[in-house]
Protein backbone atom coordinates (compact mmCIF):
# COMPACT_ATOMS: atom_id res chain seq x y z
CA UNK A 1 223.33 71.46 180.02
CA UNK A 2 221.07 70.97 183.32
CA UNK A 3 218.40 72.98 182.00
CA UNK A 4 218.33 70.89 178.58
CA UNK A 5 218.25 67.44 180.73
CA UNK A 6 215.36 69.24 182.66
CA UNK A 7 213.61 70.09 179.59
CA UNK A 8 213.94 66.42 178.21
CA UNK A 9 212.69 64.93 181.46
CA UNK A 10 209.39 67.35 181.05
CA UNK A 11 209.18 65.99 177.49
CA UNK A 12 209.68 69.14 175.39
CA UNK A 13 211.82 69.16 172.44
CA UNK A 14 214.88 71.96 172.97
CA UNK A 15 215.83 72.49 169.51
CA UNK A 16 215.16 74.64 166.87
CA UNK A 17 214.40 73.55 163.43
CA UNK A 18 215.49 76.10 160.77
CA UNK A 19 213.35 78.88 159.91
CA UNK A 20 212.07 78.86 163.82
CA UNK A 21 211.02 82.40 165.25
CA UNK A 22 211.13 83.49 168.37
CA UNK A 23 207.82 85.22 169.45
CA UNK A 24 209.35 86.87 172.56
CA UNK A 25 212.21 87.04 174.68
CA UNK A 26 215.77 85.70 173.96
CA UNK A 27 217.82 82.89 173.17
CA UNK A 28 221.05 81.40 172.80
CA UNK A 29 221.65 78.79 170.33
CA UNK A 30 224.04 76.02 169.30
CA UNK A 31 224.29 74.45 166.20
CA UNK A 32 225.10 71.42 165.98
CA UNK A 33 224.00 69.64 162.58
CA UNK A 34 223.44 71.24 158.82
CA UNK A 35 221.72 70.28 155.64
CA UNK A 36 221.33 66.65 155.40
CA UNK A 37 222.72 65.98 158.87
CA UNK A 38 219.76 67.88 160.62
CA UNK A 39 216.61 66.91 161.79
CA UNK A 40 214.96 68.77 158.78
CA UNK A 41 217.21 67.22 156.67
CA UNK A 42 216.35 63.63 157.72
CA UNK A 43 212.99 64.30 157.45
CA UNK A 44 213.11 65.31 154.03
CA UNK A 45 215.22 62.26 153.27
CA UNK A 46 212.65 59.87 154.66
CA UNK A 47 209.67 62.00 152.33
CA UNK A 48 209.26 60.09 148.79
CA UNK A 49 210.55 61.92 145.69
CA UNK A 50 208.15 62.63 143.04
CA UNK A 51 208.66 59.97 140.68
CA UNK A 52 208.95 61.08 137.07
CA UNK A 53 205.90 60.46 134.59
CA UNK A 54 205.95 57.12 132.67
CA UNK A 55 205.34 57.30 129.20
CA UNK A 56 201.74 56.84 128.97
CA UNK A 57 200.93 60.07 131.35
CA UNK A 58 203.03 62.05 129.05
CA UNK A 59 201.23 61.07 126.18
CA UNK A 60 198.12 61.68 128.23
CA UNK A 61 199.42 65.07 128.78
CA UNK A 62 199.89 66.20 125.30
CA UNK A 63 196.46 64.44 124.07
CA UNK A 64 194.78 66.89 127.47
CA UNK A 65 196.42 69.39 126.05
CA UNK A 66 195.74 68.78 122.30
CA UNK A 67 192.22 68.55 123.50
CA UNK A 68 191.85 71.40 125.68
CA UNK A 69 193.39 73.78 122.65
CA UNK A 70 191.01 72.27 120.60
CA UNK A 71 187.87 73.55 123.27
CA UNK A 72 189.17 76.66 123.02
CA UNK A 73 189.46 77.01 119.60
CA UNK A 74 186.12 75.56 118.83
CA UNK A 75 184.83 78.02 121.87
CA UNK A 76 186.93 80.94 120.07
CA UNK A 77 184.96 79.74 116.73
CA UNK A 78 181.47 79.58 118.72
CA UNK A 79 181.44 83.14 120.12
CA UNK A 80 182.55 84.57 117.10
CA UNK A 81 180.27 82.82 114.83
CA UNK A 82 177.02 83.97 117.62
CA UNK A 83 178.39 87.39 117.35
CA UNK A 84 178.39 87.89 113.42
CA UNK A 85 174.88 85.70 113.50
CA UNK A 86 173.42 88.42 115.47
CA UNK A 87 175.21 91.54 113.85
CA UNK A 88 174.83 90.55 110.39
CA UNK A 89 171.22 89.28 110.45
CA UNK A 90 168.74 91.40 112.53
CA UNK A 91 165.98 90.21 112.23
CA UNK A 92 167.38 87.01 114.34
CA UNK A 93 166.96 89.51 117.15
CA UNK A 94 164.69 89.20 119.49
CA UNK A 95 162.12 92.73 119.75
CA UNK A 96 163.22 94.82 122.51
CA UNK A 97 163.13 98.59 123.68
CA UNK A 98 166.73 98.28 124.98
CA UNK A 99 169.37 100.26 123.14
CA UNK A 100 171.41 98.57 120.41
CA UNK A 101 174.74 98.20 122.98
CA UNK A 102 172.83 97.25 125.76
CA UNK A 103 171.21 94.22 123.36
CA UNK A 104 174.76 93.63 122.09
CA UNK A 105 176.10 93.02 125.87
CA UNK A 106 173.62 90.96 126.99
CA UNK A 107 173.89 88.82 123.40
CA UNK A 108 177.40 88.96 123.80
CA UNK A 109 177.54 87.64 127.33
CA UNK A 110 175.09 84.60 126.17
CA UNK A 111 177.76 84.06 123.54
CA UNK A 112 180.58 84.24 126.07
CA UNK A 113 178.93 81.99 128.67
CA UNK A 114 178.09 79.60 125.70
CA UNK A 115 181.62 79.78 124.81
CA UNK A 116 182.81 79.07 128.29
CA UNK A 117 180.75 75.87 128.71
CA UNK A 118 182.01 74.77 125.81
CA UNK A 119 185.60 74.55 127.08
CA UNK A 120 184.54 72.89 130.18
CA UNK A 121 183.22 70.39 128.36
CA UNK A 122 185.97 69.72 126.05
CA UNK A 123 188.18 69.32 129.06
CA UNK A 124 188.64 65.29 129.79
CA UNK A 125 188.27 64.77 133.12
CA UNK A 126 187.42 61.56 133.02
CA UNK A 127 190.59 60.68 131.03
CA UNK A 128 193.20 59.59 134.15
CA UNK A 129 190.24 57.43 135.19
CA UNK A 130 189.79 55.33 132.52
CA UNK A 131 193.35 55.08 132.04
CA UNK A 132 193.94 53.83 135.47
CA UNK A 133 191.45 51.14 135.15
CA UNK A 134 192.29 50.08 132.12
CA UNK A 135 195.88 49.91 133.62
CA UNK A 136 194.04 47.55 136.99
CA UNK A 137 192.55 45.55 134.01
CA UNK A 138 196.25 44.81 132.56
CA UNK A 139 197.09 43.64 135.98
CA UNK A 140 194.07 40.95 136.48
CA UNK A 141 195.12 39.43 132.97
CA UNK A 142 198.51 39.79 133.98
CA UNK A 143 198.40 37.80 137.14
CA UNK A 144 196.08 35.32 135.56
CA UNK A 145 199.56 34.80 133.30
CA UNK A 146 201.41 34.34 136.77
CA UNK A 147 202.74 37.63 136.15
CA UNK A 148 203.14 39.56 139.70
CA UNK A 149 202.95 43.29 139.20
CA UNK A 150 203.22 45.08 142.18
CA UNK A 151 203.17 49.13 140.38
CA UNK A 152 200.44 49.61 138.13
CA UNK A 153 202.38 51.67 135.51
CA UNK A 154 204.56 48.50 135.29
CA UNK A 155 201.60 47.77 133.02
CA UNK A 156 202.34 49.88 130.30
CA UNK A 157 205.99 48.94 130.43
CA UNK A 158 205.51 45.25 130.03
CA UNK A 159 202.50 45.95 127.34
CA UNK A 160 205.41 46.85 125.16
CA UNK A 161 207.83 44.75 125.70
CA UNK A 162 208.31 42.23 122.84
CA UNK A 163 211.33 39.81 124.81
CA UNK A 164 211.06 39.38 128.43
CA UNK A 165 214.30 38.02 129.99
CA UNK A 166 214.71 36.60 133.55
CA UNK A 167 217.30 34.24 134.99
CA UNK A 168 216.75 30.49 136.07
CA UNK A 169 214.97 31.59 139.24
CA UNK A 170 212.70 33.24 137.45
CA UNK A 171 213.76 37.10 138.48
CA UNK A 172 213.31 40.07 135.34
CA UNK A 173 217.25 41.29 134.80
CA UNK A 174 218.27 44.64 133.73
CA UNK A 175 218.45 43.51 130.13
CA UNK A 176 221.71 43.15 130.41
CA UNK A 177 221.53 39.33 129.71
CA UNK A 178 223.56 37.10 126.79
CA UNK A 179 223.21 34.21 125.17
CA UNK A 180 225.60 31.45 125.62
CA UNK A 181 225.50 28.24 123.79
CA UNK A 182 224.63 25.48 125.94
């Protein structure tokens, strides 16, 4: 007990967060919080959650992939199509006193690194970008509309919605609202 006041007044920290190794000597220990009760716990409490992907990004995500499948087809296509060009038709060859393989490798590596920039070129990069300011643009004309959005996938949400309901003081409900004659 005196030696962990001591400690405290020399401003170290005397407790050990799970998964702590000692490097050398010896130690006693007492627990005295688990799970969500410990420090490690609370920290990871405090941390934000990932926060799960609104419908446009999943969209997004299948178009990537749509697209990406379709580089590598069309790179799959590319390389094959170079390699029966250059087997089927010799004289598209270029003269050489190589050997016949060592021709074919260095042909078929031109092929391959044409096929390769092909699917990083397919690959949208640029994608995420343009959706995200196309998504800042929905929130300019929003607010000009005295619409306040204050997360920008809120956009894409209130693009769709057809019937906006709110109460007297002007506050979005959880759609949960009737009608009662007045």
């Amino acid at each position: 007990e005196d030696r962990m006041k001591s400690l405290a007044k020399d401003g170290i920290d005397p407790f050990l967060i799970s998964g702590t190794t000692i490097a050398s000597g010896s130690c006693l220990m007492l627990v005295i919080a688990v799970g969500s009760q410990s420090r490690w716990g609370r920290t990871k409490a405090i941390l934000p959650r990932e926060t799960p992907d609104t419908p446009l990004q999943e969209k997004l995500d299948v178009l990537a992939n749509q697209i990406g499948n379709g580089g590598m087809l069309a790179a799959g296509a590319t390389f094959i199509a170079m390699m029966a060009v250059w087997y089927f038709n010799p004289s598209s060859r270029e003269p050489s006193n190589d050997s016949f393989y060592q021709q074919m490798f260095e042909y078929m590596l031109k092929a391959f690194i044409m096929a390769v920039t092909i699917v990083v070129v397919a690959v949208p990069e640029g994608l995420p970008l343009a959706v995200t300011v196309s998504l800042a643009y929905s929130t300019s004309k929003m607010m000009k509309d005295n619409n306040l959005i204050r997360v920008l996938s809120a956009c894409e949400t209130m693009g769709n919605a057809t019937n906006i309901c709110s109460d007297k003081t002007g506050t979005l409900t959880e759609n949960r609202m009737t009608v009662v004659a007045g």
